[in-house]
Each structure stands twice: as structure tokens, then as C-alpha cells.
PDB file of N, CA and C in Angstrom:
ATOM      1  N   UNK A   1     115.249 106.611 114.246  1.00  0.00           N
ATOM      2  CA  UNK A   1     115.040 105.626 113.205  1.00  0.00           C
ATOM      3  C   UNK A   1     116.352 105.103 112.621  1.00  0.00           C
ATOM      4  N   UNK A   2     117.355 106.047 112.989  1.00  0.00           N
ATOM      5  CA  UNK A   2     118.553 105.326 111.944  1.00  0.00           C
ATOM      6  C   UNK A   2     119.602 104.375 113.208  1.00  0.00           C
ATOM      7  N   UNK A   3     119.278 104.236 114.021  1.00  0.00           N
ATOM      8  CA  UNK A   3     119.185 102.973 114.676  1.00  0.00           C
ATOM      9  C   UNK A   3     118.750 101.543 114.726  1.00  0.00           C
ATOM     10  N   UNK A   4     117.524 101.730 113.811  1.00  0.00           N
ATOM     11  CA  UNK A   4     117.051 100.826 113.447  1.00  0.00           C
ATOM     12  C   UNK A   4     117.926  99.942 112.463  1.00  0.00           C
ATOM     13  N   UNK A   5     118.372 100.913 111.188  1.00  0.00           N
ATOM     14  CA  UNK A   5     119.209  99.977 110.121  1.00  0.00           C
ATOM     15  C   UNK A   5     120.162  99.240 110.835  1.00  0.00           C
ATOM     16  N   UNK A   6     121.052  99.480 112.140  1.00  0.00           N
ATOM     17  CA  UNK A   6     121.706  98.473 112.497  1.00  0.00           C
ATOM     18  C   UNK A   6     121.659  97.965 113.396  1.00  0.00           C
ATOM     19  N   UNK A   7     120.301  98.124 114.564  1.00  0.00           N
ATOM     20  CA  UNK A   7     120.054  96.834 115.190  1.00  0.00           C
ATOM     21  C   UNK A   7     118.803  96.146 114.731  1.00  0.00           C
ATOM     22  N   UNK A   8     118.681  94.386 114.933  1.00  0.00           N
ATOM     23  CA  UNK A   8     117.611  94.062 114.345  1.00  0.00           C
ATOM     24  C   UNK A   8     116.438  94.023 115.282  1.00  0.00           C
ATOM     25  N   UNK A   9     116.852  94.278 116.253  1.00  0.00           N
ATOM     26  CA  UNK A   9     115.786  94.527 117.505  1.00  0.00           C
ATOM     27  C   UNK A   9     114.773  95.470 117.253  1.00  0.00           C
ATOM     28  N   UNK A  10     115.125  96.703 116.339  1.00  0.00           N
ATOM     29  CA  UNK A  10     114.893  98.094 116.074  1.00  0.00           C
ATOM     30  C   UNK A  10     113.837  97.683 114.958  1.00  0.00           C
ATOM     31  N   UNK A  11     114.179  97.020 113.938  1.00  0.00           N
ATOM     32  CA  UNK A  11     113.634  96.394 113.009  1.00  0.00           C
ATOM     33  C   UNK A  11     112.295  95.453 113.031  1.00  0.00           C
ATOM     34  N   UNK A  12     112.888  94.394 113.721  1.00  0.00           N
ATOM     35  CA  UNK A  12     111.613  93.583 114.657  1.00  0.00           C
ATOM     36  C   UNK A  12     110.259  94.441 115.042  1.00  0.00           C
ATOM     37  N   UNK A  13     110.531  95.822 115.710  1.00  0.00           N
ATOM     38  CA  UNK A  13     109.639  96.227 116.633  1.00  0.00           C
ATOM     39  C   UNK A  13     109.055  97.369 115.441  1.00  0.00           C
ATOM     40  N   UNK A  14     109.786  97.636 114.613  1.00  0.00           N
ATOM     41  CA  UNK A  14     108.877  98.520 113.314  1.00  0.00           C
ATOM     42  C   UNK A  14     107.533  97.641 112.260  1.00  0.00           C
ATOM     43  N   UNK A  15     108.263  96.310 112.123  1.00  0.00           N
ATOM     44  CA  UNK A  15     107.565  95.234 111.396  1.00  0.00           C
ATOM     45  C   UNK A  15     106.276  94.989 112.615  1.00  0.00           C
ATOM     46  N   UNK A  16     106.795  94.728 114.196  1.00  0.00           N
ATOM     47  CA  UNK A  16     105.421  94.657 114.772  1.00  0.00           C
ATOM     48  C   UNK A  16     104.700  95.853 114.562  1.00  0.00           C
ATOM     49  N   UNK A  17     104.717  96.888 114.585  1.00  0.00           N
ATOM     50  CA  UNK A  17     104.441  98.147 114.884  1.00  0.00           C
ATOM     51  C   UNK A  17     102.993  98.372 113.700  1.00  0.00           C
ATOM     52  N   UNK A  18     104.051  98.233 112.326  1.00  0.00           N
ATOM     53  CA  UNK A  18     103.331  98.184 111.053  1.00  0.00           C
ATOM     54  C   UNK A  18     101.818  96.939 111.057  1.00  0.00           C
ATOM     55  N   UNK A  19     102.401  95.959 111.733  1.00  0.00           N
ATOM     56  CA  UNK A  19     101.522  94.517 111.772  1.00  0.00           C
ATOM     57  C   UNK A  19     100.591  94.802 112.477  1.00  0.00           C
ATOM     58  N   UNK A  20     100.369  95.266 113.705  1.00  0.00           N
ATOM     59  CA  UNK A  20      99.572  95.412 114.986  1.00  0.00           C
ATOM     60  C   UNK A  20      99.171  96.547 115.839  1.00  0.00           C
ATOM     61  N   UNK A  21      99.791  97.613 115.483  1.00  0.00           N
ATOM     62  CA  UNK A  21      99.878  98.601 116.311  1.00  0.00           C
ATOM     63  C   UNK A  21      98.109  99.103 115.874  1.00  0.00           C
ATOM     64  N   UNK A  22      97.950  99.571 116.896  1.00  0.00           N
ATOM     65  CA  UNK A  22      95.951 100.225 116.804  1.00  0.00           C
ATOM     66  C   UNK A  22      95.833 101.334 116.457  1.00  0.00           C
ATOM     67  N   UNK A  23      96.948 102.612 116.478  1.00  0.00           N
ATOM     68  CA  UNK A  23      97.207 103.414 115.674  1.00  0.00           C
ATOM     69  C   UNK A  23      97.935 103.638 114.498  1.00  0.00           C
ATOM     70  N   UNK A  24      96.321 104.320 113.163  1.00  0.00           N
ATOM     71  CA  UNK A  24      96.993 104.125 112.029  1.00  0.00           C
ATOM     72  C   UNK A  24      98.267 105.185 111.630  1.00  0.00           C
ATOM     73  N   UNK A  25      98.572 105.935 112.679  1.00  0.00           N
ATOM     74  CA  UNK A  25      99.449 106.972 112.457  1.00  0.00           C
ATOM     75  C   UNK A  25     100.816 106.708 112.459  1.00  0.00           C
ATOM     76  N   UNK A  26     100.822 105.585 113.530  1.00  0.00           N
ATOM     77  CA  UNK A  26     102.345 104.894 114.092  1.00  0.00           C
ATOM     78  C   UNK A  26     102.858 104.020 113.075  1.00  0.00           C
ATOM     79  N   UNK A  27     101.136 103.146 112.593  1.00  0.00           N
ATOM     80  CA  UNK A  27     101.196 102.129 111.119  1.00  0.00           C
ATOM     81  C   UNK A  27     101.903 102.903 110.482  1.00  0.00           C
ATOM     82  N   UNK A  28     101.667 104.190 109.945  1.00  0.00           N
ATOM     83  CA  UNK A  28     101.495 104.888 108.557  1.00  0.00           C
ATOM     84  C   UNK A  28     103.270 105.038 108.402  1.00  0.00           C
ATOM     85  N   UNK A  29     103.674 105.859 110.117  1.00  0.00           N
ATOM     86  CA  UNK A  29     105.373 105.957 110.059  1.00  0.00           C
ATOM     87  C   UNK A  29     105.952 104.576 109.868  1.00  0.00           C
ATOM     88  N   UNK A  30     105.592 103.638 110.480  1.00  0.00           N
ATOM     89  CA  UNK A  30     106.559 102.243 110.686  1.00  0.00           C
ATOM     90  C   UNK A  30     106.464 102.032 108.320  1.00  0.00           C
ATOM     91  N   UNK A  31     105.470 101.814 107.741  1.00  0.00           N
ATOM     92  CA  UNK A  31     105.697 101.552 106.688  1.00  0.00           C
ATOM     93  C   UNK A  31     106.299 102.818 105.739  1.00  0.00           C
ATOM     94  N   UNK A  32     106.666 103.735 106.450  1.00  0.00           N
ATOM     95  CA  UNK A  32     107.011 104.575 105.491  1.00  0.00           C
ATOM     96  C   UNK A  32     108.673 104.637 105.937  1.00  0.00           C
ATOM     97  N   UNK A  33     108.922 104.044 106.926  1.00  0.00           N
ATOM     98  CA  UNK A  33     110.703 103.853 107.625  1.00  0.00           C
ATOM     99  C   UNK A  33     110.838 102.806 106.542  1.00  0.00           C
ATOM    100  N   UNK A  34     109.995 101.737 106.476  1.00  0.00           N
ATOM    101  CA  UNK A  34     110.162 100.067 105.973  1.00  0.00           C
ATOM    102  C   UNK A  34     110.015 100.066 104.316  1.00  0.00           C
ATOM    103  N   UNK A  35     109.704 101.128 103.988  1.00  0.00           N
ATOM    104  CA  UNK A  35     109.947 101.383 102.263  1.00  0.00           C
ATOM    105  C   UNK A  35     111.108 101.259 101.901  1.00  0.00           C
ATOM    106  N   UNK A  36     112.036 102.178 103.396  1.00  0.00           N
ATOM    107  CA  UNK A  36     113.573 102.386 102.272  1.00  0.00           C
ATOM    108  C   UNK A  36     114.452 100.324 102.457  1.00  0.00           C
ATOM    109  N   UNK A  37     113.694  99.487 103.018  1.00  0.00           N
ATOM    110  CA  UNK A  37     114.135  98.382 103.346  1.00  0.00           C
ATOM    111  C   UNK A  37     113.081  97.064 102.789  1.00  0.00           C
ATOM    112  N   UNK A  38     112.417  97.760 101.605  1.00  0.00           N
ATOM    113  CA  UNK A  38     111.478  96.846 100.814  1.00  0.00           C
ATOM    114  C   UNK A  38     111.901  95.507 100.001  1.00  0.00           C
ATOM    115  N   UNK A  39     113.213  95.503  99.608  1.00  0.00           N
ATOM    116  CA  UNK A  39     114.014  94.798  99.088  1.00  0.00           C
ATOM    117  C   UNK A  39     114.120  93.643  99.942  1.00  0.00           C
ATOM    118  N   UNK A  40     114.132  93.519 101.611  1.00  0.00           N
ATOM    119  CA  UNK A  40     113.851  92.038 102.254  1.00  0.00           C
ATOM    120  C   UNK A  40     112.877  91.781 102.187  1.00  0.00           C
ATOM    121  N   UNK A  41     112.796  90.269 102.034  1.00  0.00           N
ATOM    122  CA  UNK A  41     111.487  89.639 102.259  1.00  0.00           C
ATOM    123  C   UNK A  41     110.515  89.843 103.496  1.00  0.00           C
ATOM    124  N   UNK A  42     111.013  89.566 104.697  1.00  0.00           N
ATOM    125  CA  UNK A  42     110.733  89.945 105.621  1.00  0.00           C
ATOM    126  C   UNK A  42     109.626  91.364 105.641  1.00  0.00           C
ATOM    127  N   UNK A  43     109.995  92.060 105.289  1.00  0.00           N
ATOM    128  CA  UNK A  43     109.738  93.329 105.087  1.00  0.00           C
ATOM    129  C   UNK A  43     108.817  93.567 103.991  1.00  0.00           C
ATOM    130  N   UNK A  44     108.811  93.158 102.740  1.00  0.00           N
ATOM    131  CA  UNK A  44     108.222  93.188 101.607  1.00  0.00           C
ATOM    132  C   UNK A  44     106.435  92.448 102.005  1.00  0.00           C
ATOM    133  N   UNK A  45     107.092  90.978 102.526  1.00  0.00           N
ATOM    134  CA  UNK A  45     105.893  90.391 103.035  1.00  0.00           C
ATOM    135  C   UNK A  45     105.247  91.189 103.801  1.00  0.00           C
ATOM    136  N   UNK A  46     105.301  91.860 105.255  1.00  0.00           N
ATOM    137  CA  UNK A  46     104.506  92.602 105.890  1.00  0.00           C
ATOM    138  C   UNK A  46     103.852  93.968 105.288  1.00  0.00           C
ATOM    139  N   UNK A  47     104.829  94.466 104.038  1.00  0.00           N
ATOM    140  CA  UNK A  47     104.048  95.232 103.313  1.00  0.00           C
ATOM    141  C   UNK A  47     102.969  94.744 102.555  1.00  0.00           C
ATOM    142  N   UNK A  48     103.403  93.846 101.990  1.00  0.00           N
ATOM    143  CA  UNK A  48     101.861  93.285 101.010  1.00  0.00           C
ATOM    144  C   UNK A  48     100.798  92.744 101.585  1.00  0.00           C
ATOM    145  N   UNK A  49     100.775  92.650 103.305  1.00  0.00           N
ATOM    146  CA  UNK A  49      99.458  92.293 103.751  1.00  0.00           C
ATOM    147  C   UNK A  49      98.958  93.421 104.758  1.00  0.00           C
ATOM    148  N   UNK A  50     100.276  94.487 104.447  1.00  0.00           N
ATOM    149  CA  UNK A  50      99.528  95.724 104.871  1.00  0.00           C
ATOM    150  C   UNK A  50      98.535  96.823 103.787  1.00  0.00           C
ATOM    151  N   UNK A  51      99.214  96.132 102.495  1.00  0.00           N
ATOM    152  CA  UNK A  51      98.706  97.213 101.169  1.00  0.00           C
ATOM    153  C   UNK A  51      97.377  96.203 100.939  1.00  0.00           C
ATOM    154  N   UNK A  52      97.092  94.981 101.071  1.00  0.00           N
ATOM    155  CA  UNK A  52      95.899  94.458 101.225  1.00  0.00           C
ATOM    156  C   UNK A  52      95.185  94.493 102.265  1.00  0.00           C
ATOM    157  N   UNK A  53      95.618  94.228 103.445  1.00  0.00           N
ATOM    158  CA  UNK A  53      94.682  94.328 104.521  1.00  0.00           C
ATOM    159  C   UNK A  53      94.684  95.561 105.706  1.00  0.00           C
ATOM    160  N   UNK A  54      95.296  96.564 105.559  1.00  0.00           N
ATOM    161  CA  UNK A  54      95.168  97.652 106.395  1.00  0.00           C
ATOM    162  C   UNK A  54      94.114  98.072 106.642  1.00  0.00           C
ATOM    163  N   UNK A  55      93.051  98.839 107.867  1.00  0.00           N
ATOM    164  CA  UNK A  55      91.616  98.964 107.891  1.00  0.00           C
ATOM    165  C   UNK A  55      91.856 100.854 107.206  1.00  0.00           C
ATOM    166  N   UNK A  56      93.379 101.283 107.847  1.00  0.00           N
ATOM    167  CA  UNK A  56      93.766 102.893 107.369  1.00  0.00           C
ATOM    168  C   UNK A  56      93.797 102.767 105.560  1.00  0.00           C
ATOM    169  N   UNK A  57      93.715 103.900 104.896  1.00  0.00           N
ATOM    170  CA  UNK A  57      93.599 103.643 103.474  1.00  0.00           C
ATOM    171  C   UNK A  57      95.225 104.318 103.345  1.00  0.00           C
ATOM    172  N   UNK A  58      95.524 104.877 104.159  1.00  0.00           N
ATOM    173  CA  UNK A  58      96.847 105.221 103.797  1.00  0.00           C
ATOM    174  C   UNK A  58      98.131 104.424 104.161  1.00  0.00           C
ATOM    175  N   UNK A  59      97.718 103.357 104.978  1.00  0.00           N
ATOM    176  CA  UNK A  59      98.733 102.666 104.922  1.00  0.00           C
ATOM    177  C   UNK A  59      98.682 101.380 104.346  1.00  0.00           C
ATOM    178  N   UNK A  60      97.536 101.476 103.713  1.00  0.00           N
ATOM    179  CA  UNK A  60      97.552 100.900 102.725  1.00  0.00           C
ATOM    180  C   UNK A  60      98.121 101.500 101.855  1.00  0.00           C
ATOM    181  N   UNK A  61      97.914 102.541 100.936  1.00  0.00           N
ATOM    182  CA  UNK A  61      98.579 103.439 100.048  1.00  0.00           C
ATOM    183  C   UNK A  61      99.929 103.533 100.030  1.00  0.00           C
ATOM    184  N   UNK A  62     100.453 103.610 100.995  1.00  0.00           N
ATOM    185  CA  UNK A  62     101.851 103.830 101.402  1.00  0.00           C
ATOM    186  C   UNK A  62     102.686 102.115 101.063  1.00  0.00           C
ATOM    187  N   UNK A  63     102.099 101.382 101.586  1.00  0.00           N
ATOM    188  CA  UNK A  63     102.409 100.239 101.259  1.00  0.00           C
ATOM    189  C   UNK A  63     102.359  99.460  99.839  1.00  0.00           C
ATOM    190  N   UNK A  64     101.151  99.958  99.277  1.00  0.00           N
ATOM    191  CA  UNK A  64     101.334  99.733  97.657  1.00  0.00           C
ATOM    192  C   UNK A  64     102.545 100.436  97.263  1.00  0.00           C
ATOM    193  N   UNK A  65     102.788 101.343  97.713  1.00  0.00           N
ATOM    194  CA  UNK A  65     103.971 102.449  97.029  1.00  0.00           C
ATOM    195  C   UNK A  65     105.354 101.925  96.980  1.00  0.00           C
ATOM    196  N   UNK A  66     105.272 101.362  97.975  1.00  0.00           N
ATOM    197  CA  UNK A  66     106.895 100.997  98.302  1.00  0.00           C
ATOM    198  C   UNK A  66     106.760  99.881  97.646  1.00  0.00           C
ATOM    199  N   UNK A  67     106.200  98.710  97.628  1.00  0.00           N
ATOM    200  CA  UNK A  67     105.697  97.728  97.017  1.00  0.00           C
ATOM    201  C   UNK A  67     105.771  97.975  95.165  1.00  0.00           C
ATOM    202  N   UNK A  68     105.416  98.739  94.499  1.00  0.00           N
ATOM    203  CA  UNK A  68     105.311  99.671  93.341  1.00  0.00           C
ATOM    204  C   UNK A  68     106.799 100.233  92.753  1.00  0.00           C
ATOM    205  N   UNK A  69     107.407 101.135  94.107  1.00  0.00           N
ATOM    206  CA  UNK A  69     109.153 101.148  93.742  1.00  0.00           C
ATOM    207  C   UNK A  69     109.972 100.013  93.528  1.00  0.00           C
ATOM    208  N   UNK A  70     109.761  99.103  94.808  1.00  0.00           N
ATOM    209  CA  UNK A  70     110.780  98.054  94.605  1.00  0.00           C
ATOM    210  C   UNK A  70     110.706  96.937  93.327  1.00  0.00           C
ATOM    211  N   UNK A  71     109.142  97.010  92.440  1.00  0.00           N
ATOM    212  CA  UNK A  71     109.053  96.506  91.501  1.00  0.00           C
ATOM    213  C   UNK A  71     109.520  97.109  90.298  1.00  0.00           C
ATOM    214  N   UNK A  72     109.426  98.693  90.392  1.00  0.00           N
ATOM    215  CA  UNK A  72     110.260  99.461  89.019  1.00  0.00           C
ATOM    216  C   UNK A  72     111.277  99.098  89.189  1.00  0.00           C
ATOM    217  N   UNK A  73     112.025  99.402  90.287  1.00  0.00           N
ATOM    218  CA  UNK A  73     113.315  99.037  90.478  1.00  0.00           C
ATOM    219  C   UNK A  73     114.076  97.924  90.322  1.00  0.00           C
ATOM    220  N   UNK A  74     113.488  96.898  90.403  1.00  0.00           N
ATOM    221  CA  UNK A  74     114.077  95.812  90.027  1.00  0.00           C
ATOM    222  C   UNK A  74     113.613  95.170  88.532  1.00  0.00           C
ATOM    223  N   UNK A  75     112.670  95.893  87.601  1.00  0.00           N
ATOM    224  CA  UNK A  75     112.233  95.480  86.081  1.00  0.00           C
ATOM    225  C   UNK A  75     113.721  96.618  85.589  1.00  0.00           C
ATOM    226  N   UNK A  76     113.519  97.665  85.840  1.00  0.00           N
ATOM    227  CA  UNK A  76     114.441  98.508  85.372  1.00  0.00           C
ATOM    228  C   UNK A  76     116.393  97.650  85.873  1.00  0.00           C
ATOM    229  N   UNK A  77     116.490  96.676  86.243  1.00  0.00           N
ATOM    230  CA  UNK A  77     117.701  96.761  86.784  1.00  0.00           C
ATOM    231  C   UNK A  77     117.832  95.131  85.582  1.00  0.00           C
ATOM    232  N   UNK A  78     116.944  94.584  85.404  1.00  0.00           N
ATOM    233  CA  UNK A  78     116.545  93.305  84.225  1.00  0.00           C
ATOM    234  C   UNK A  78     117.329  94.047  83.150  1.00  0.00           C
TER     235      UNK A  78
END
């Protein structure tokens, strides 16, 4: 995974992963790598239509979460 932070190829294929993949287990890791990188849009967006539309409840969950930090985090930084 820590390959990923510096190629964007690595990145690309976590965001598909999270988007499409048929296992919610692979979902569940790809959004829980993509938390510590919630701060891009890119990224933020595929979370919020994973914390709304995931059929898994946990990656949904997981996705509200990170979604949830990056909003403390940035009221607290106001």
C-alpha cells in the first residue's frame, strides 16, 4: 500500500477497487487505505458515493468515517 502514495497508477486502481470491485472485503480495505487521502477531491468524492451507496454496511460505515474526520479536521483548523 505505501506504493500507492507515490504512484498514481496505485491510486487509480484503489479508487476503482473501492467503486466496483464485487467484493465487499477488498471495498472495505481500498476505503480504509483512501481515508488517510480524504482531503482530495478525487478521493473524497468516491467516498461519499460509497458512504451513500455501498450495498456492504461497512463500507459504507467506513466511508462516513473518513468523510466525518476530514470534516472535524478541517472545522477545527477554521
Amino acid at each position: 500500500m505505501e506504493r500507492a502514495d507515490s504512484d498514481p497508477r496505485a491510486f487509480q486502481a484503489l479508487l476503482a477497487r473501492l467503486e466496483s470491485h464485487p467484493d465487499p472485503g477488498i471495498r472495505q480495505q481500498a476505503a480504509w487505505y483512501l481515508l488517510r487521502r480524504v482531503h482530495e477531491d478525487r478521493n473524497r468524492q468516491a467516498l461519499r458515493a460509497a458512504a451513500a451507496e455501498d450495498e456492504d454496511v461497512e463500507v459504507r460505515w467506513i466511508a462516513r468515517y473518513a468523510l466525518r474526520l476530514a470534516q472535524n479536521e478541517s472545522s477545527a483548523d477554521a
